[in-house]
N, C-alpha and C. Protein backbone atom coordinates (compact mmCIF):
# COMPACT_ATOMS: atom_id res chain seq x y z
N UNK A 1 14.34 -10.57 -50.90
CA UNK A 1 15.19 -10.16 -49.79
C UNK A 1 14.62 -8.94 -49.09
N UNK A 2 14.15 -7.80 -49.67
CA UNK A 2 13.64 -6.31 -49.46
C UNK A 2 12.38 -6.95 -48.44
N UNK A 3 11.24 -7.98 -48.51
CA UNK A 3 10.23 -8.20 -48.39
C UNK A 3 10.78 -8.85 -47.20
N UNK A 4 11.52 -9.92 -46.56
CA UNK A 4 12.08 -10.55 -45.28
C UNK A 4 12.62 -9.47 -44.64
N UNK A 5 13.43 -8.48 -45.15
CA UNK A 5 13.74 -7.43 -43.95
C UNK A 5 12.81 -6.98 -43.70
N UNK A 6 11.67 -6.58 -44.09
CA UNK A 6 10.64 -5.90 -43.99
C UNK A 6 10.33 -6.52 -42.36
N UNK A 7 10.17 -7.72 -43.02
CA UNK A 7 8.74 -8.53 -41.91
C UNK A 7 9.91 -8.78 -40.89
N UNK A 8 11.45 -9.43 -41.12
CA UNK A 8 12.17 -8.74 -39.80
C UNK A 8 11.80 -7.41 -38.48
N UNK A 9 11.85 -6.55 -39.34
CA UNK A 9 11.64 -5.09 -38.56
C UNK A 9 10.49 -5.20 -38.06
N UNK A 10 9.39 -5.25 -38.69
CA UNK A 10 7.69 -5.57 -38.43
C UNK A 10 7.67 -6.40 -37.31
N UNK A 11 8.88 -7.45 -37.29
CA UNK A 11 8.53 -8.61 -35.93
C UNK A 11 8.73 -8.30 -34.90
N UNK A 12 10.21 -7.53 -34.86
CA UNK A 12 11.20 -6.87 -33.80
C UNK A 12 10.07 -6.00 -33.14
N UNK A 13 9.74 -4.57 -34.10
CA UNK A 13 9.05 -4.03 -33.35
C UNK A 13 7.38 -4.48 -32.60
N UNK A 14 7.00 -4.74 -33.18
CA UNK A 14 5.49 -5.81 -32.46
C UNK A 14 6.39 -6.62 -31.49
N UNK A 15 7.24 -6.90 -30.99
CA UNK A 15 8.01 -7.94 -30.05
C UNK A 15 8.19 -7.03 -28.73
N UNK A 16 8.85 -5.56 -29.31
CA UNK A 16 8.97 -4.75 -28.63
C UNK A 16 7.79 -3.79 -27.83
N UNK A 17 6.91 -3.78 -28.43
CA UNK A 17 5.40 -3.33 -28.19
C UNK A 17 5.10 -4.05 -26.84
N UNK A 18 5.17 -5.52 -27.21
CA UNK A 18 4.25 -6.43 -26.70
C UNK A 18 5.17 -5.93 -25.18
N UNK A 19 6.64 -5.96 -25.25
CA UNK A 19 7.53 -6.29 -23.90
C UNK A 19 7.14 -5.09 -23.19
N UNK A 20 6.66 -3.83 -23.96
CA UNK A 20 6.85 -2.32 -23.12
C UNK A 20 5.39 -2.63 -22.54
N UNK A 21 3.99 -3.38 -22.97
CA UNK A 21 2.96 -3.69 -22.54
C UNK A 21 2.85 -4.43 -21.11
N UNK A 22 4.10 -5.09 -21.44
CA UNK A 22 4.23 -6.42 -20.17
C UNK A 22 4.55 -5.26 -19.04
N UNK A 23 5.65 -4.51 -19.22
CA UNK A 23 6.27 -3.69 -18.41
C UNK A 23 5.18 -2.68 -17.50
N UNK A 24 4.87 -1.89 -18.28
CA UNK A 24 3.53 -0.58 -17.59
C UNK A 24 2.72 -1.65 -17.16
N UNK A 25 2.03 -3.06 -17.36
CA UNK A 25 0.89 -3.59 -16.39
C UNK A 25 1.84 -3.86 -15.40
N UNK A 26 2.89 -4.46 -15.43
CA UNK A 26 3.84 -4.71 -13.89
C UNK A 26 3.77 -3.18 -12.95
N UNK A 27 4.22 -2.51 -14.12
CA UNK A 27 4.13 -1.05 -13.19
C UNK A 27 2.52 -0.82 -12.39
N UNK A 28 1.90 -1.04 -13.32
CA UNK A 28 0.75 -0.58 -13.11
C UNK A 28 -0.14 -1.50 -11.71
N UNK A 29 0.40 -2.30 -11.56
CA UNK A 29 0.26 -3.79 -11.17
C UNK A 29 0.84 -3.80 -9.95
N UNK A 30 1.98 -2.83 -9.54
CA UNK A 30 2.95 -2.39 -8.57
C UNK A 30 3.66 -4.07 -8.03
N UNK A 31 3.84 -4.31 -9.34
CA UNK A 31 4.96 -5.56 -8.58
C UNK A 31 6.07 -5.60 -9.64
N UNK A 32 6.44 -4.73 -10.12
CA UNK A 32 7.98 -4.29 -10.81
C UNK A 32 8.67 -3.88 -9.09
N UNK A 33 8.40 -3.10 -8.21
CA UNK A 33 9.17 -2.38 -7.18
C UNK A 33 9.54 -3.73 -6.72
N UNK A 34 9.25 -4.29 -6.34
CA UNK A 34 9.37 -4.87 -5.07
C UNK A 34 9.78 -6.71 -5.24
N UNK A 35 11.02 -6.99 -5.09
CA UNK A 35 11.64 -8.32 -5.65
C UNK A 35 11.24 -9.26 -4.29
N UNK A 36 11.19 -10.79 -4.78
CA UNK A 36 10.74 -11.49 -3.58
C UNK A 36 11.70 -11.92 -2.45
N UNK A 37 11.91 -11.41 -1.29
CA UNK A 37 13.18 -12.41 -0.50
C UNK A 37 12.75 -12.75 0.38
N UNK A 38 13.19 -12.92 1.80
CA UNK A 38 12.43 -13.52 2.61
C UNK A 38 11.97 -12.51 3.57
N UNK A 39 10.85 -13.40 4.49
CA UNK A 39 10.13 -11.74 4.46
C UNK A 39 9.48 -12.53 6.06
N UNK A 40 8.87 -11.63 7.34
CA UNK A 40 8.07 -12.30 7.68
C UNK A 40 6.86 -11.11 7.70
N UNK A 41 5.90 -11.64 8.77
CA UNK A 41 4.31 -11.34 9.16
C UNK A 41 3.99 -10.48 10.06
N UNK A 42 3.67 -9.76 9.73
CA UNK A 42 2.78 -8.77 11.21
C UNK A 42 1.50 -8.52 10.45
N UNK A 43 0.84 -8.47 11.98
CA UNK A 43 -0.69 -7.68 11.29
C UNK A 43 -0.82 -6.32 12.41
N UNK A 44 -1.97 -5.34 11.75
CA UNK A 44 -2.46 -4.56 12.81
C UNK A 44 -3.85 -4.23 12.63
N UNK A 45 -4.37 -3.74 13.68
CA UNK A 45 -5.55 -4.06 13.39
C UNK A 45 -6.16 -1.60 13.08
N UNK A 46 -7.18 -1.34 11.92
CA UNK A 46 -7.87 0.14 11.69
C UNK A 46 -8.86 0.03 11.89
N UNK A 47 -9.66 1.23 12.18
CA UNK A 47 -11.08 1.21 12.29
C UNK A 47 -11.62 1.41 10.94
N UNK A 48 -10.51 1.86 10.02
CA UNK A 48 -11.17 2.20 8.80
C UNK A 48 -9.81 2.11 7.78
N UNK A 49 -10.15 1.38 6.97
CA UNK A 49 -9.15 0.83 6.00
C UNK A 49 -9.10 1.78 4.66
N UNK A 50 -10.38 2.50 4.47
CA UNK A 50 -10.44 3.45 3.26
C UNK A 50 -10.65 2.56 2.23
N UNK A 51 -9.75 2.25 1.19
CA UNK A 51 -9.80 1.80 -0.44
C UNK A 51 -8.30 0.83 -0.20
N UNK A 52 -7.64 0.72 0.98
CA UNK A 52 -6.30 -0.48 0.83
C UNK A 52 -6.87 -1.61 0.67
N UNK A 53 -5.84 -2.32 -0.45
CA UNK A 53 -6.91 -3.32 -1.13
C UNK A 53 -5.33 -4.37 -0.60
N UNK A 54 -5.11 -5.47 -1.01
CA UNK A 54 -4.33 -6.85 -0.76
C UNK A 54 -3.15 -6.00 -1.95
N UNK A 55 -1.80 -6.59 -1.77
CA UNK A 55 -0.66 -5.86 -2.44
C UNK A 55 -0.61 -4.87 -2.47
N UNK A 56 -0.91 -3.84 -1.19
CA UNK A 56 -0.52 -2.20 -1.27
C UNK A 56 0.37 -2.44 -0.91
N UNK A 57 1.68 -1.72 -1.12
CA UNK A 57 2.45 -1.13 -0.54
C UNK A 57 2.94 -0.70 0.87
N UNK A 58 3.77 -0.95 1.90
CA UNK A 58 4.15 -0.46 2.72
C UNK A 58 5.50 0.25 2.81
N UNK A 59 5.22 1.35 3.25
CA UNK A 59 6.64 2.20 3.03
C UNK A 59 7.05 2.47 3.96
N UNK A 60 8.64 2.62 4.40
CA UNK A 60 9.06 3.67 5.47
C UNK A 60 9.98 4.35 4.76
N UNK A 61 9.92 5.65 5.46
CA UNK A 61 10.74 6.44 4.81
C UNK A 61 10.62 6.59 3.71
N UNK A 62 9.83 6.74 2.76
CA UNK A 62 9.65 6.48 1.14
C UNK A 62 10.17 5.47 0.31
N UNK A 63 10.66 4.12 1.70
CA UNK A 63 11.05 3.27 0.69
C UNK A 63 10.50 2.28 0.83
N UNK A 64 10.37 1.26 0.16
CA UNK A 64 9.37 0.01 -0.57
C UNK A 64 9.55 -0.94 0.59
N UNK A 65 8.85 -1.38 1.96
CA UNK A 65 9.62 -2.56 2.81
C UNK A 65 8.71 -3.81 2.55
N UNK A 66 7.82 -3.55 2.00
CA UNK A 66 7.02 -4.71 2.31
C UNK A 66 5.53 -4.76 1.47
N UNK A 67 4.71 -5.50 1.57
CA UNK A 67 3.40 -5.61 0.96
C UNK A 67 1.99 -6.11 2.08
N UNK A 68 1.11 -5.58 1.83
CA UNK A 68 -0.13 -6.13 2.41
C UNK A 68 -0.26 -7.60 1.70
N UNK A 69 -0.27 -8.34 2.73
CA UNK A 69 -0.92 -9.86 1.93
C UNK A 69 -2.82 -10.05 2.46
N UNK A 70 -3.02 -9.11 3.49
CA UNK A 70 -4.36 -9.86 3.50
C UNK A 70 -5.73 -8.92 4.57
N UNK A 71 -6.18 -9.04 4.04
CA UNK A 71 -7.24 -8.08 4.92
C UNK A 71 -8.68 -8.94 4.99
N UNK A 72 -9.03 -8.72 6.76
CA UNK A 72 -10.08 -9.76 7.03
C UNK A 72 -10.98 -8.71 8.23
N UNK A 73 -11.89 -8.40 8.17
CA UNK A 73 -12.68 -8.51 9.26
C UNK A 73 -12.33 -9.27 10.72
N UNK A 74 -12.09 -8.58 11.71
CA UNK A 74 -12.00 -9.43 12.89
C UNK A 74 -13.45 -9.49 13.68
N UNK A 75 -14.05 -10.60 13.89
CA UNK A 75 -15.37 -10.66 14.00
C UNK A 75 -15.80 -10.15 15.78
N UNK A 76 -14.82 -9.99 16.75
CA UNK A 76 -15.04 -9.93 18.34
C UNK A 76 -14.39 -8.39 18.11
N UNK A 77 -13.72 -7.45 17.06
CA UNK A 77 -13.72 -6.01 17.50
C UNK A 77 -14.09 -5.59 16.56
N UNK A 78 -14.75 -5.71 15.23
CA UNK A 78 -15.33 -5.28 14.33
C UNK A 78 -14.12 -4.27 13.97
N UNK A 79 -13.10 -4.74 13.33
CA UNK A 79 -11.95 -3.45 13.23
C UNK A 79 -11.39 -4.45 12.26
N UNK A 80 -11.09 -4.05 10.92
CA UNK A 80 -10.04 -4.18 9.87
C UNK A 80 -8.93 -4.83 10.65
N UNK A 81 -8.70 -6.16 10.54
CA UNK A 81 -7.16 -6.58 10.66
C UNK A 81 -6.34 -6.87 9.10
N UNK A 82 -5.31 -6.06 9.10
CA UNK A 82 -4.59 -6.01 7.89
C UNK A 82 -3.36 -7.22 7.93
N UNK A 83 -2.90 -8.07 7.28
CA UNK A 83 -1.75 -8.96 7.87
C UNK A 83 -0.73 -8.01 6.74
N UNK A 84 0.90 -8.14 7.32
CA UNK A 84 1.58 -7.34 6.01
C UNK A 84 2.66 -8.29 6.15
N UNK A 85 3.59 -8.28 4.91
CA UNK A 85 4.44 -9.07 4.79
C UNK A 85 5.74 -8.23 4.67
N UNK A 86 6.61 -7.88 6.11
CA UNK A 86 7.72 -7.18 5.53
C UNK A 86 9.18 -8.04 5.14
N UNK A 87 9.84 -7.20 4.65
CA UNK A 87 11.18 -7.82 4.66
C UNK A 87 12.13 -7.90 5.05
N UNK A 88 12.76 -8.80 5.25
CA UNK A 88 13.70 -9.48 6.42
C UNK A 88 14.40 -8.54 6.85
N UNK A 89 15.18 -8.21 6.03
CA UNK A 89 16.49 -7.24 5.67
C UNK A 89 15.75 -5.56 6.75
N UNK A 90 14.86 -5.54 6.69
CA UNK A 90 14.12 -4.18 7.33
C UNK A 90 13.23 -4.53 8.78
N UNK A 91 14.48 -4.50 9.93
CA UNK A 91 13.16 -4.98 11.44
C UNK A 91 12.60 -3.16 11.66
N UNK A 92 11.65 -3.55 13.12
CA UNK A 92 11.15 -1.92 13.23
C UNK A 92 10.90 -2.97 14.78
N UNK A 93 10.84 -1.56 15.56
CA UNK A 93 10.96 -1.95 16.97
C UNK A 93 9.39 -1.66 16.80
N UNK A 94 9.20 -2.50 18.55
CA UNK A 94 8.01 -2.76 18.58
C UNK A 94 6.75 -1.62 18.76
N UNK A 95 7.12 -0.43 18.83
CA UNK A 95 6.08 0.52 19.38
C UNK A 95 6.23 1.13 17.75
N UNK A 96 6.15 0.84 16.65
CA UNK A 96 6.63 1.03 15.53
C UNK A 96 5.03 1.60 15.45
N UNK A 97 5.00 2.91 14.24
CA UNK A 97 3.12 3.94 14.47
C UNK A 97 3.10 3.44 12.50
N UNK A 98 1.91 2.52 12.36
CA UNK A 98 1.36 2.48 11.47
C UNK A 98 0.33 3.37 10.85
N UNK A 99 0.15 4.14 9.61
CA UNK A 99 -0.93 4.86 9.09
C UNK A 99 -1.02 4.41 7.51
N UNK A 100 -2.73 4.72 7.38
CA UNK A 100 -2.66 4.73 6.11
C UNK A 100 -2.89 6.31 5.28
N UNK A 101 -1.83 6.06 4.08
CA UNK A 101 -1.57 7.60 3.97
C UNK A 101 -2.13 7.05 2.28
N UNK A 102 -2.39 8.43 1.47
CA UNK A 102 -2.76 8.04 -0.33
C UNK A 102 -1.99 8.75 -0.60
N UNK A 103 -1.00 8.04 -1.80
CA UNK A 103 -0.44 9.03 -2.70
C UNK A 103 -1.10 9.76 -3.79
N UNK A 104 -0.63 11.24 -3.30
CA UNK A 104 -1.80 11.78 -3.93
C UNK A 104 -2.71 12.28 -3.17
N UNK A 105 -3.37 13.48 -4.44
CA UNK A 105 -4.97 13.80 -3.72
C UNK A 105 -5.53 12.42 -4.01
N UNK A 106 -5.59 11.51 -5.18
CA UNK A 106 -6.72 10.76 -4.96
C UNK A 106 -5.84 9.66 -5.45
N UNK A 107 -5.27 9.45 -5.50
CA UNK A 107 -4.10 8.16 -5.69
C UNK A 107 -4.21 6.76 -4.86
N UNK A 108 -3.56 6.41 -5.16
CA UNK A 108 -3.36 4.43 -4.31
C UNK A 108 -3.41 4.68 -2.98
N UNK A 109 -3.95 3.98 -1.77
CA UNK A 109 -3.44 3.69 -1.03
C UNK A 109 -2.34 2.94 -0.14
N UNK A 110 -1.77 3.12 0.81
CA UNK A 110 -0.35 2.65 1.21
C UNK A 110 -0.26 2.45 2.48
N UNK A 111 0.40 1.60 3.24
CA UNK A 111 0.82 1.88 4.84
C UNK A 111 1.83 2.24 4.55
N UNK A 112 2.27 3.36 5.88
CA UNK A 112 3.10 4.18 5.56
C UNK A 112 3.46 3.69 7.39
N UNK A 113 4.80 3.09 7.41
CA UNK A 113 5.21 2.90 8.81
C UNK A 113 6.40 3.80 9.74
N UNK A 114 6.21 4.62 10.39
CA UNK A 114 7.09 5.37 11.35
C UNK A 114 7.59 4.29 12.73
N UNK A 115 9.22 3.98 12.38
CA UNK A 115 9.55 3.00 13.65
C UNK A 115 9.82 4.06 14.85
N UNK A 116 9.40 3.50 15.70
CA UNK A 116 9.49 4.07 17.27
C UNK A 116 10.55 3.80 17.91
N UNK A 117 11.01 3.98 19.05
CA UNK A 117 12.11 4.57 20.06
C UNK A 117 12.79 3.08 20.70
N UNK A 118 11.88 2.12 20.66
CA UNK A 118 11.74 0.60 21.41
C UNK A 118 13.04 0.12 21.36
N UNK A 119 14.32 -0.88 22.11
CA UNK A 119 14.99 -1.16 21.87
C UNK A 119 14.49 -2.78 21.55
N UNK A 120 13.51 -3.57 21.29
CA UNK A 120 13.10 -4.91 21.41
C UNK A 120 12.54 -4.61 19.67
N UNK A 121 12.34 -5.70 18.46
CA UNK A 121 11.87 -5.14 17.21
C UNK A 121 10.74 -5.83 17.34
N UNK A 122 9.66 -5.52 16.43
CA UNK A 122 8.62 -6.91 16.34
C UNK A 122 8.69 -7.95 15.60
N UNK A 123 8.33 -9.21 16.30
CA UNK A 123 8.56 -10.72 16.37
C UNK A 123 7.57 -11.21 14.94
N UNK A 124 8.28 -12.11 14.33
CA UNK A 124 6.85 -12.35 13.49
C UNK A 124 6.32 -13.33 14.21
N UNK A 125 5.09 -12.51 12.54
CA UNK A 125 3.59 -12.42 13.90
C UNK A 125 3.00 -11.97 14.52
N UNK A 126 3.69 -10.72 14.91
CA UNK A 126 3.70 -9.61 15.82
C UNK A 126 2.89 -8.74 15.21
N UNK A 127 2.26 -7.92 16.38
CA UNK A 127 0.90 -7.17 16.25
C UNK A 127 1.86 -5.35 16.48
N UNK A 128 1.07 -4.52 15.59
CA UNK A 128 1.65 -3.13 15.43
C UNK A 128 0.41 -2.80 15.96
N UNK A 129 0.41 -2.11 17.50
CA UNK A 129 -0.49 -1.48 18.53
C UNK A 129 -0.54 -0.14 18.21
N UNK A 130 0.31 0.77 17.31
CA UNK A 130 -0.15 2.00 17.38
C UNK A 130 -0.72 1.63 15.84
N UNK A 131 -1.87 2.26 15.33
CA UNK A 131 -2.34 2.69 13.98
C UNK A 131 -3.03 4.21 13.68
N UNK A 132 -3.37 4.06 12.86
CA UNK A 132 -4.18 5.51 12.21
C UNK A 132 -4.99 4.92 11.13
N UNK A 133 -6.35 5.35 10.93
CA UNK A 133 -7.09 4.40 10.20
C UNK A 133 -6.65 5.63 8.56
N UNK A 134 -7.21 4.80 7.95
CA UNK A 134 -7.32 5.90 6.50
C UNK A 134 -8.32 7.64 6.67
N UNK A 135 -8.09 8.27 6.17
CA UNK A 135 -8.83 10.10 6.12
C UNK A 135 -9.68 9.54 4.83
N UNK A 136 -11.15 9.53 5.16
CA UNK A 136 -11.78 9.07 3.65
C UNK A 136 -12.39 10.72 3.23
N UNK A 137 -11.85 11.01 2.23
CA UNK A 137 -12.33 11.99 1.67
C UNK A 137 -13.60 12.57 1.73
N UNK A 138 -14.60 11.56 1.39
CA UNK A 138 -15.76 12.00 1.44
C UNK A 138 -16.64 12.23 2.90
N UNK A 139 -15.59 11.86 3.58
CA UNK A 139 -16.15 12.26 5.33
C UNK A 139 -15.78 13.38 5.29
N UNK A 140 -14.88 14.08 4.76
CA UNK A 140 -13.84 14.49 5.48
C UNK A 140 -15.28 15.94 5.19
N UNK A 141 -15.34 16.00 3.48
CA UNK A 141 -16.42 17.02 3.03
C UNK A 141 -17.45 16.91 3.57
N UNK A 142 -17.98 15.90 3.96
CA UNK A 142 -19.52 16.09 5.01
C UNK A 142 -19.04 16.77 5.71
N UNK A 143 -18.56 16.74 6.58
CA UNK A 143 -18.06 16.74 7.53
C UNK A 143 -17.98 18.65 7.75
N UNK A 144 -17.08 18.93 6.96
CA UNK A 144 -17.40 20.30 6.82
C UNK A 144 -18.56 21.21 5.96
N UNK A 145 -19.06 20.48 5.19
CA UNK A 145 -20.40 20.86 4.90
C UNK A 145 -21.56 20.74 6.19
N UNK A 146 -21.89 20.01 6.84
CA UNK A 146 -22.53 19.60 8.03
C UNK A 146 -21.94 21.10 9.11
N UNK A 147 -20.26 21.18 9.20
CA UNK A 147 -20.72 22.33 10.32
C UNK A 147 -20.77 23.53 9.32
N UNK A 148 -20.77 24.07 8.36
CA UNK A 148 -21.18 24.97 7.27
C UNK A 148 -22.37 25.54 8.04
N UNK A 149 -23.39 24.27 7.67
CA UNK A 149 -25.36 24.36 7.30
C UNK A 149 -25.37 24.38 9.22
N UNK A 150 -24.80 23.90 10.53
CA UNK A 150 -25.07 24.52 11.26
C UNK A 150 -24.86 25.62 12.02
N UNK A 151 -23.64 26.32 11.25
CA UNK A 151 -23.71 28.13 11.54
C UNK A 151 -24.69 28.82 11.53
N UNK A 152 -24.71 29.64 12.64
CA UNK A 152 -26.13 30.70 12.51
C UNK A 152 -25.98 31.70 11.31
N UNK A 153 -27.07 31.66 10.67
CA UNK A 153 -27.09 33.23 9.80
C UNK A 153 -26.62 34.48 10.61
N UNK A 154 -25.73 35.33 9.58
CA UNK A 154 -25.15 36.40 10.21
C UNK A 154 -26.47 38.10 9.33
């Protein structure tokens, strides 16, 4: 009897292990936030996408509206077109200012959407005309190293 409770407890907890494992890769995985309902399409097009990869995040206001489903090269403007999938329940008028912002100094990337003044929302399908491409870090340090080294000696 002593030896079956044993391997009881032993099971429970290894059961429990396994579920808190499942949990942090969802977290980790960033698809615990965000439940499926119906949703439609917009894309917009950056000059520079940074590190946003397919299932980032889109936020307004710090809250969860939607997901990137797809990022393609547009071959006639050479500019990142991002497609995103928001949700229903959340419209944004059409002059709505897309950026990509990182949480964090060096954290995930995200679109981060500010809706605009517009009384008309966007249509799916619909194209978001204002953007902001990603701040890539490592420009950012050339960048000021470069005008550093061309200051004159004092």
């Amino acid at each position: 009897m002593e030896r079956t409770t044993l391997d009881l407890w032993v099971g429970i907890f290894v059961v429990a292990g396994i579920a808190a494992l499942v949990m942090l890769a969802m977290k980790v995985g960033n698809l615990s936030t965000y439940n499926v309902s119906e949703t439609y399409q917009v894309h917009a097009y950056f000059d520079n996408i940074g590190g946003l990869k397919p299932k980032a995040s889109i936020k307004s206001a710090g809250v969860l509206v939607g997901r990137v489903t797809e990022i393609t090269l547009d071959s006639t403007t050479y500019k990142a077109k991002v497609t995103m999938s928001l949700d229903k329940r959340y419209q944004f008028p059409k002059d709505t200012f897309a950026n990509i912002n990182t949480a964090g100094l060096l954290g995930e990337q995200y679109i981060g959407l500010n809706p605009g003044g517009d009384t008309e929302n966007l249509a799916p399908n619909g194209e978001i005309k204002r953007t902001q491409s990603a701040m890539v870090l490592e420009d950012l340090i050339g960048k000021f190293i470069y005008s550093k080294a061309e200051e004159p000696a004092k």
